[in-house]
Structure formats: C-alpha cells, structure tokens
Protein backbone atom coordinates (compact mmCIF):
# COMPACT_ATOMS: atom_id res chain seq x y z
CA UNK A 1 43.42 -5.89 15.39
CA UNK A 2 41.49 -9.10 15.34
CA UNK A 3 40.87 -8.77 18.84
CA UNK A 4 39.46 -5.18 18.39
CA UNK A 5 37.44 -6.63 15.87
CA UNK A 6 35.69 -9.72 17.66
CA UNK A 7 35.06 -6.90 20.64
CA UNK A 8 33.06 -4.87 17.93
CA UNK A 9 31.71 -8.17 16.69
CA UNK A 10 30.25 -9.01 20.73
CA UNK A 11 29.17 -5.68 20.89
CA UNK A 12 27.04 -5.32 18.37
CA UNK A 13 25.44 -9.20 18.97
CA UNK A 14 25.05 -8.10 22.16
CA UNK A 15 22.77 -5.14 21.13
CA UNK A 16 21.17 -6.86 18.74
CA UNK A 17 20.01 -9.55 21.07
CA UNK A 18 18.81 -6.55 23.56
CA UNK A 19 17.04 -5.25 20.87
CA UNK A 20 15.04 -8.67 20.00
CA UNK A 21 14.36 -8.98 23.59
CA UNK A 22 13.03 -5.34 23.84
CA UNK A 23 9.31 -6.34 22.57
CA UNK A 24 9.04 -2.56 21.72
CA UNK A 25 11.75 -2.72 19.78
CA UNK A 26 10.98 -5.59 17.98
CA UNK A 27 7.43 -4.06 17.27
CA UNK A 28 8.93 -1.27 15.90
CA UNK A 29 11.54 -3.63 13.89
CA UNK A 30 8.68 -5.69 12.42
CA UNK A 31 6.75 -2.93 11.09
CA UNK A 32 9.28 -1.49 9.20
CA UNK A 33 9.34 -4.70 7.21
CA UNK A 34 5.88 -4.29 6.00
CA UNK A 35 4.71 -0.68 5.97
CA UNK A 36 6.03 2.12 4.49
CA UNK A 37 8.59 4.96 6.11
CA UNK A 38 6.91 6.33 9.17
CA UNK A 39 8.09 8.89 11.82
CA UNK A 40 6.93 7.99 15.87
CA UNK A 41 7.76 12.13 16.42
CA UNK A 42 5.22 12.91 13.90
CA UNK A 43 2.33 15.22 15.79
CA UNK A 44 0.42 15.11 12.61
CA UNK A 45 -1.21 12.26 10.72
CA UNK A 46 0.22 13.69 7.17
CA UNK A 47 3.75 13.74 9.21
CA UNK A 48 3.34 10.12 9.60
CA UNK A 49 3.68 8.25 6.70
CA UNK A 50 5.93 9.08 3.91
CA UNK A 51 4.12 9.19 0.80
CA UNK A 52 7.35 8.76 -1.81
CA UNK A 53 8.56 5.56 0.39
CA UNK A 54 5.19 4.29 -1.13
CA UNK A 55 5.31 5.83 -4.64
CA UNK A 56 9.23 7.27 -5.44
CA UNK A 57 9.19 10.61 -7.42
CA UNK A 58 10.63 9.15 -9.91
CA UNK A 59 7.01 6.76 -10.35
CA UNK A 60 5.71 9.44 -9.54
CA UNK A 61 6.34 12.15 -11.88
CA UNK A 62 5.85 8.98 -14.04
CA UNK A 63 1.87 8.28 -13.34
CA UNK A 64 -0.09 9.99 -16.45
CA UNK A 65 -3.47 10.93 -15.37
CA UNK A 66 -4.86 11.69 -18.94
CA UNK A 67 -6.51 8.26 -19.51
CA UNK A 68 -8.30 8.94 -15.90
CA UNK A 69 -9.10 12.72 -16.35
CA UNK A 70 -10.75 12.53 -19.38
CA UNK A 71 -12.74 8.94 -18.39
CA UNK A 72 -14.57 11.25 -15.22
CA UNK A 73 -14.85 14.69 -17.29
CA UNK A 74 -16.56 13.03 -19.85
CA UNK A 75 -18.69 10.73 -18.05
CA UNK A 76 -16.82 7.45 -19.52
CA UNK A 77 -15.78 6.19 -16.05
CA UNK A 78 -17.94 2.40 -16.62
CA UNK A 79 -17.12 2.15 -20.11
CA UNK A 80 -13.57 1.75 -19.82
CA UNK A 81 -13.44 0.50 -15.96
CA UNK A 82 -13.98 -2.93 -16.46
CA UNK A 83 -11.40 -3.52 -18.44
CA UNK A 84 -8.78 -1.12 -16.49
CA UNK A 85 -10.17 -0.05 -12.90
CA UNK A 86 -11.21 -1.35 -9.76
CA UNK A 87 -14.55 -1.58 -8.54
CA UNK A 88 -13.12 0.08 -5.61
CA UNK A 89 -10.96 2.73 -7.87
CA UNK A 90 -14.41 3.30 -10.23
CA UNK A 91 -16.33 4.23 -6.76
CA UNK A 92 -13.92 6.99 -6.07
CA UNK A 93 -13.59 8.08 -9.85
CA UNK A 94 -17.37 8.33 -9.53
CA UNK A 95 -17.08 10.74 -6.42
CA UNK A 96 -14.11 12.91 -8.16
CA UNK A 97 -16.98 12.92 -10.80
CA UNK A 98 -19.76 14.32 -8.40
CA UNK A 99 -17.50 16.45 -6.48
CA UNK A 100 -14.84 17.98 -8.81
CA UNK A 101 -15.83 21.35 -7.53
CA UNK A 102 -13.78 20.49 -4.08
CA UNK A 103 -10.63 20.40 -4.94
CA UNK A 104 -8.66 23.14 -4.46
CA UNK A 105 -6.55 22.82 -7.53
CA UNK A 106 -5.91 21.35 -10.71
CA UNK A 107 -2.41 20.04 -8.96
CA UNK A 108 -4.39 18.57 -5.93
CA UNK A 109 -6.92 16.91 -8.27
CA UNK A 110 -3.99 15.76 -10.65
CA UNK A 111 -2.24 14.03 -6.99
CA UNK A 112 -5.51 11.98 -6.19
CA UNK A 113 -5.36 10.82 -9.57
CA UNK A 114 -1.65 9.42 -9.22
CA UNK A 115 -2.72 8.29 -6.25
CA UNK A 116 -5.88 6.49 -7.58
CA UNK A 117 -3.94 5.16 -10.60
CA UNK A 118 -1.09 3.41 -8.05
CA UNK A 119 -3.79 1.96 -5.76
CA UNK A 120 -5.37 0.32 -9.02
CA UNK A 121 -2.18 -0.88 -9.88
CA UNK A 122 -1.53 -2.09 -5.96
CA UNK A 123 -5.07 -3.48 -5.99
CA UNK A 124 -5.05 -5.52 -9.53
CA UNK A 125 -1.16 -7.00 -7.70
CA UNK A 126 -3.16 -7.87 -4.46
CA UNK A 127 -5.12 -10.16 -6.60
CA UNK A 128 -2.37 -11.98 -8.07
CA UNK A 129 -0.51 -14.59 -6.87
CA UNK A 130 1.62 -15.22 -9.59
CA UNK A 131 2.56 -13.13 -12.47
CA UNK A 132 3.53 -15.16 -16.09
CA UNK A 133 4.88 -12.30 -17.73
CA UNK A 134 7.49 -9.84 -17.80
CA UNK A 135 7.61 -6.48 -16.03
CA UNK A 136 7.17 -5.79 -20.19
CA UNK A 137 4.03 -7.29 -20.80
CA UNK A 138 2.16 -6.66 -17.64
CA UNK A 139 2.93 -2.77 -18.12
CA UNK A 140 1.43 -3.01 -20.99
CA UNK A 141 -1.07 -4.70 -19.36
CA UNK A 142 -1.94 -2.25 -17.01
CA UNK A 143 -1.19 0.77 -19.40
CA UNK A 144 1.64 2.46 -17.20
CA UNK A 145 5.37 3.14 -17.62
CA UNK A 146 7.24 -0.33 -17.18
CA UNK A 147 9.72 1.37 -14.91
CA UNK A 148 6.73 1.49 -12.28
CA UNK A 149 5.81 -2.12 -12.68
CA UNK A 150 9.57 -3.15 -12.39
CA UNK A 151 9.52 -1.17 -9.00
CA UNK A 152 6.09 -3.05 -7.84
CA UNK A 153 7.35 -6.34 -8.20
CA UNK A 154 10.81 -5.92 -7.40
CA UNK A 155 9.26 -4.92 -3.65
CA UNK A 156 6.33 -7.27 -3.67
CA UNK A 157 7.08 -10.33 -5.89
CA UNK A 158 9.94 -12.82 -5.72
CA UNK A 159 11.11 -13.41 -9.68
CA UNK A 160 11.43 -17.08 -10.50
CA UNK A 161 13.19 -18.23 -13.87
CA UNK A 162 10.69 -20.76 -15.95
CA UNK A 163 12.12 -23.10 -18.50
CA UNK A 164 13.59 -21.38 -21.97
CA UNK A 165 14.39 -18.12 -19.84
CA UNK A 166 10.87 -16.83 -18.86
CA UNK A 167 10.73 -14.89 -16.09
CA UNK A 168 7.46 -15.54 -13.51
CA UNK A 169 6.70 -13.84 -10.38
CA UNK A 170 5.35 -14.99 -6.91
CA UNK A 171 4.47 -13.77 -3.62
CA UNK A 172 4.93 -14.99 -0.14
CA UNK A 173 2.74 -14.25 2.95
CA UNK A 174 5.13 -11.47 3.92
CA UNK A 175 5.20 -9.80 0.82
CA UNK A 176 1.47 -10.06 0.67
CA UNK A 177 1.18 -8.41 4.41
CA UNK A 178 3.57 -5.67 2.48
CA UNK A 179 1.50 -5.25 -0.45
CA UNK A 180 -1.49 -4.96 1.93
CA UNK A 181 -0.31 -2.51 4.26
CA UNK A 182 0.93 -0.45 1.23
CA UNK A 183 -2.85 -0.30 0.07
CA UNK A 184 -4.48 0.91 3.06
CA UNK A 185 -1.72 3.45 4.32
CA UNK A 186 -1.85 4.94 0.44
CA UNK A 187 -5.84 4.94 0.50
CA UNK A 188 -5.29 6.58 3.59
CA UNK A 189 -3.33 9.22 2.91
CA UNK A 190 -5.43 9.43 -0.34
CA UNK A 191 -8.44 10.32 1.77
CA UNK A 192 -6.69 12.35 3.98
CA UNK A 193 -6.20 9.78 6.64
CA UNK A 194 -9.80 9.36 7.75
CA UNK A 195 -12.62 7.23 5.14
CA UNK A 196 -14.89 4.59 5.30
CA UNK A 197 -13.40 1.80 3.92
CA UNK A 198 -16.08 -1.04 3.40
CA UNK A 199 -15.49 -0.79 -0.34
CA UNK A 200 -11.93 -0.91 -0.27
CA UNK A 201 -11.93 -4.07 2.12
CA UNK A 202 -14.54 -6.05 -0.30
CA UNK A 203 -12.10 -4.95 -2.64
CA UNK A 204 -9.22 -6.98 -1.15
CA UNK A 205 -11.23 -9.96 -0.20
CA UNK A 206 -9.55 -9.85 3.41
CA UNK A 207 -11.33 -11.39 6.31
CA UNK A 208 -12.87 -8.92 8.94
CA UNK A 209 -10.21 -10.25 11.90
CA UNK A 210 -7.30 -10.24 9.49
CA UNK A 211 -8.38 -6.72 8.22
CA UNK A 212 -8.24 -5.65 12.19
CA UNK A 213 -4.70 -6.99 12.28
CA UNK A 214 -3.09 -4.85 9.10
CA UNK A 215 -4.50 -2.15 10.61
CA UNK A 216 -3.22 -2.41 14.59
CA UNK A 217 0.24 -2.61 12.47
CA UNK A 218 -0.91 0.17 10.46
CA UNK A 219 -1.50 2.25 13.85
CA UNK A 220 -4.99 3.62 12.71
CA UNK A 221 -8.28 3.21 14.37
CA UNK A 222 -11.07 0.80 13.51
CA UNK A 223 -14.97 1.93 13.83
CA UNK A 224 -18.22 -0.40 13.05
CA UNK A 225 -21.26 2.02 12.05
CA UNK A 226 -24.69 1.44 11.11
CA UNK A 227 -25.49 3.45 7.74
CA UNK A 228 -28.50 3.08 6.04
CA UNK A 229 -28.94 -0.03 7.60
CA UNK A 230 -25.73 -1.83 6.66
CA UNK A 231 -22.61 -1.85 9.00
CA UNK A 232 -19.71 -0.34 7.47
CA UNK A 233 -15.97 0.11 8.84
CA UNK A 234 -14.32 3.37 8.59
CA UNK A 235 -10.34 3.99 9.17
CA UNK A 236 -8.75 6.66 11.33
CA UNK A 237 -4.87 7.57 11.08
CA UNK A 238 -4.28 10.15 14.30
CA UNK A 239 -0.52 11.13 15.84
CA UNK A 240 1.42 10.25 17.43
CA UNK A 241 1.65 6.55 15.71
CA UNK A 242 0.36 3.72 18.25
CA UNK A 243 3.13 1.00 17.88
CA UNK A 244 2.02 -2.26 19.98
CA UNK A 245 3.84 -5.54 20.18
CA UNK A 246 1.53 -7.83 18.22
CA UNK A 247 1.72 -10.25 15.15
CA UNK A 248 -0.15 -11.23 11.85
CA UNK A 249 0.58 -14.63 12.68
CA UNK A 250 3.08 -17.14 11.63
CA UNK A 251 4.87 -16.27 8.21
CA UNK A 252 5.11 -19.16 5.73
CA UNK A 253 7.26 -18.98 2.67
C-alpha cells in the first residue's frame, strides 16, 4: 500500500514539474490566480469571462440599484457622487443619464447598474491599502449589504488582528494585480467588451506600461487614438482568449 502510494505521490510530482516547465501551462496557471473564470474554447467574447466568478449570484441578487436609479432619473447624479461614486462610475451614470432610451429593458438597465455599483465598490478597494474597520463598518460605509463586502475582502485583502481584537485589512501586490484585473474584465464586460477606457485608467492611478501588462494577462487588445486632440486608450476583448507566457513582474509580499 505504501508503495502504491509513493508511486501516486512520483506521479503526480512528476506532472506537476512538466507542467511548470510547460511555459504555456504555466501562463495559463498564473492567470487563473489573478483573473476571473475564463474558457480558452470560448468563440465569443461574452463566452469568455464568467461574470458570477466576478460577482456570485448570491452578491448579486444582493446589489440594490434604487439609490443609483433614482440619482440619474432625477438628475441628482453630482449631488450625491462625491460622497458615494467614482469619478469614473459618475461619467457612466452621466451617459445612462443621456442615453436611457438604449437599453433594451428595464432588466438590462437594472444589470449595468449592479454592475456599476460593484465596480464602485472594486474601485473605492483599489484605492485602499489598508482597511481599519470591520467588514461591518465599511458596508456601511459604502451603503451595500455586508455580505458583499465580506466577499471583497475575503478575495482581495489579507485580515490582520490589531491589539484589543480589531480586525484590519491589507493587500499584497498579488492581491492588488487581482483586484485590478477584476476591474477591467468587469468594466469590460460592462461595456460589452469593447470601450475607451482613459477614464477608467485615471481612475486607478496605474502607470501606462503597467496598464499594458494587466491587460496582455487580461487577453484584450490595446489601441492609442487621437480624439479631439487628446490621445485616449480604448480596450478590446475578442475570442478565442490570447494566453502568452509573460509576467507583471516580481511579486513582493
């Protein structure tokens, strides 16, 4: 038996270690430590990504759009976004604004809203470093259900205990390659998979060449225009998913 078992044991080293030396493989491996669940048979972009591997149904059904709706139908969008938007998330409340007449549905308009709400949340998270509070007090924070919050920093923070029992949060430069990769595949699939995303990238204070690097992981395309004037980058998802051996550079803890 225990030699049946250290054969299993060798085995499965041994395909491990293939698989680390396979640099496909350990493309593949990598990315599936930072982005969302992703299909390389998709044919379509909206095959791609799995949008409840970003946002479970459970968050999901979870979101409440009232706050939002009612801030764009009756024109309050910049009295109340300071204090709870984006500048990036108040830009595309704006456009909802101007082009309500687009959407198909009141269930398609009531998804971009979840979606919208989540990036804001995703967004305010991006900014923070470290959290001082409990999953509690920063839902309340933010205005959503806790149980949303709980799931945000369970997959992007690392909890520390402080002195007398207080929890804290903090983020390493993986989970903060995570947390940024979860942004722009979400505000991808919230603009069905094609947008220009200048705002969104002054949003996250990334560098240009560290911006190009999320999104070769990512798998979408990256385009410099002139408009108006002003150069601005727009993002491209297309199938099937381009997977290429690369890396973000060395992780530090």
């Amino acid at each position: 038996m225990k030699d049946i078992l250290k054969e299993k044991a060798e085995i499965f080293e041994k395909e491990r270690e293939e698989k680390l030396e396979d640099p496909m493989a350990a493309a593949i491996q990598s990315r599936r430590d930072i982005l969302p669940e992703f299909s390389l048979d998709a044919t379509k972009p909206d095959k791609i990504y799995n949008l409840f591997s970003i946002i479970s149904r459970e968050e999901w059904d979870l979101i409440d759009v009232d706050d939002m709706r009612k801030s764009i139908k009756k024109d309050k969008i910049f009295e109340k976004g300071k204090k709870f938007y984006t500048n990036y998330v108040i830009e595309e409340m704006n456009a909802i604004k101007d082009d309500r007449k687009s959407f198909k549905s009141d269930a398609v308009m009531s998804s971009k809203y979840k979606c919208l709400i989540y990036l804001n949340i995703l967004l305010k998270c991006l900014k923070l470093r470290f959290i001082r509070k409990d999953a509690q007090q920063f839902a309340e924070e933010l205005k959503v259900n806790p149980l949303i919050v709980k799931t945000i920093l369970h997959r992007f923070f690392i909890m520390n205990e402080r002195e007398g029992d207080k929890i804290s949060y903090s983020r390493n430069s993986m989970l903060t390659d995570r947390l940024t990769c979860f942004i722009v595949v979400l505000a991808l699939i919230y603009n069905d998979y094609e947008f220009e995303a200048s705002s969104l990238l002054n949003e996250m204070k990334i560098e240009p060449k560290k911006f190009a690097k999320y999104t070769l992981q990512i798998g979408c395309s990256t385009k410099k225009k002139k408009v108006e004037g002003e150069e601005r980058t727009f993002l491209k998802l297309e199938a099937p998913l381009d997977i290429k051996p690369m890396s973000l550079g060395k992780k530090k803890k």
